[in-house]
Protein backbone atom coordinates (compact mmCIF):
# COMPACT_ATOMS: atom_id res chain seq x y z
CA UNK A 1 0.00 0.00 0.00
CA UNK A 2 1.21 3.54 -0.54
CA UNK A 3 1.99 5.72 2.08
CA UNK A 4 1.99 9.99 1.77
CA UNK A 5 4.80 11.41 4.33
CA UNK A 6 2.64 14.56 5.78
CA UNK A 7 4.65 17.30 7.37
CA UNK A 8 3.30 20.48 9.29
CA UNK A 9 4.52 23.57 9.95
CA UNK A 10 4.04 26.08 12.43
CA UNK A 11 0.02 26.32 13.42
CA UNK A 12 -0.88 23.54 11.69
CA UNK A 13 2.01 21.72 13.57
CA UNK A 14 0.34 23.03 16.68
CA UNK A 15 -2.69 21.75 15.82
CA UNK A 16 -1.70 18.05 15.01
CA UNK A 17 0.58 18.00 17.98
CA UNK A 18 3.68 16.90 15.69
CA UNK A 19 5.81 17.63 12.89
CA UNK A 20 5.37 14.84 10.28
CA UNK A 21 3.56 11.31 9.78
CA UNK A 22 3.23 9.18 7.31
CA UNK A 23 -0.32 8.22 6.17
CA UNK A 24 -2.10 5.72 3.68
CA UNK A 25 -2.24 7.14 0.46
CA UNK A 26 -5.19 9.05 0.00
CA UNK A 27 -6.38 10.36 -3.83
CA UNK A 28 -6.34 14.08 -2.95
CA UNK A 29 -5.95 17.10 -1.30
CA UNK A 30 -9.72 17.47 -0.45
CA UNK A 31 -9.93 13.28 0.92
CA UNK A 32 -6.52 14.58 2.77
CA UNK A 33 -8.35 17.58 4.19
CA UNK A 34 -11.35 15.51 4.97
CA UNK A 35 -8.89 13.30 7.32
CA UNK A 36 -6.59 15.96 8.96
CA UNK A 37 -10.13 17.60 10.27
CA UNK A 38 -11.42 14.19 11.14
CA UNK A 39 -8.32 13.09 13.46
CA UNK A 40 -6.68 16.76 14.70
CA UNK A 41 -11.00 18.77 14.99
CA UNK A 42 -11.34 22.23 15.17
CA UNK A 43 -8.29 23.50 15.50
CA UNK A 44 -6.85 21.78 12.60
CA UNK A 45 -9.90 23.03 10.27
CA UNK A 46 -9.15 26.68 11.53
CA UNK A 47 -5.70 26.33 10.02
CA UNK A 48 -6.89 24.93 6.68
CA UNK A 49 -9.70 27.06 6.71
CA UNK A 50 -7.27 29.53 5.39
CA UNK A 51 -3.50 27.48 4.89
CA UNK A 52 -2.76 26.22 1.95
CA UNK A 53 -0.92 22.57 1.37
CA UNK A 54 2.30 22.19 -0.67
CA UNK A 55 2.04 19.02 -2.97
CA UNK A 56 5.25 17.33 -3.95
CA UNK A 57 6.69 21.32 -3.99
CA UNK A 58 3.41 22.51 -5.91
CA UNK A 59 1.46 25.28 -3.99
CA UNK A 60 -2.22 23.88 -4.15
CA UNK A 61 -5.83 24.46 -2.39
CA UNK A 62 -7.43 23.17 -4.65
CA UNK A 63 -9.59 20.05 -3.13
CA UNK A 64 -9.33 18.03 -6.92
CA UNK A 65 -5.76 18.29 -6.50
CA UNK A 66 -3.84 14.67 -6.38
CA UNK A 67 -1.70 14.09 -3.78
CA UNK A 68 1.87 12.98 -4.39
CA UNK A 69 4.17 11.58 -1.93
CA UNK A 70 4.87 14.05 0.35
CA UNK A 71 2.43 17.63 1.54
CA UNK A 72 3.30 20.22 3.48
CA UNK A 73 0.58 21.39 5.14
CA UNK A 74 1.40 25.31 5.50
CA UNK A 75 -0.70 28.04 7.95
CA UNK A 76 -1.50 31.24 6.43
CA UNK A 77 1.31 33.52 6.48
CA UNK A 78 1.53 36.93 7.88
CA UNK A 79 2.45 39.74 5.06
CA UNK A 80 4.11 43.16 5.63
């Protein structure tokens, strides 16, 4: 079975209490969305709400999006 290697950064490694995992492969970003807010709750869906995940070094939000071996999943970032 394929695996996707998950890492988080800053509030989104907050919310999932850790820095990377590795997970079964799931089809895309939208089914990986669907299971971040599943196992981390609320305050995981706060920082997707507005984050964004890097696939495989592509900048995505798009739900359709397939997942490659590794996402970053990345909080909003501050401007200025």
């Amino acid at each position: 079975m394929a695996e996707v290697v998950v890492r988080y950064f800053a509030a989104a490694a907050d919310a999932a209490g850790r820095l990377e995992e590795t997970l079964p492969a799931l089809e895309t970003v939208g089914q990986l969305r669907g299971e971040l807010v599943a196992k981390y709750g609320d305050a995981m869906a706060r920082v997707l709400a507005s984050g964004s995940f890097l696939v495989d070094g592509i900048v995505s939000r798009d739900d359709a999006r397939t997942l490659g071996q590794r996402v970053d999943v990345l909080p909003p970032f501050a401007g200025g």
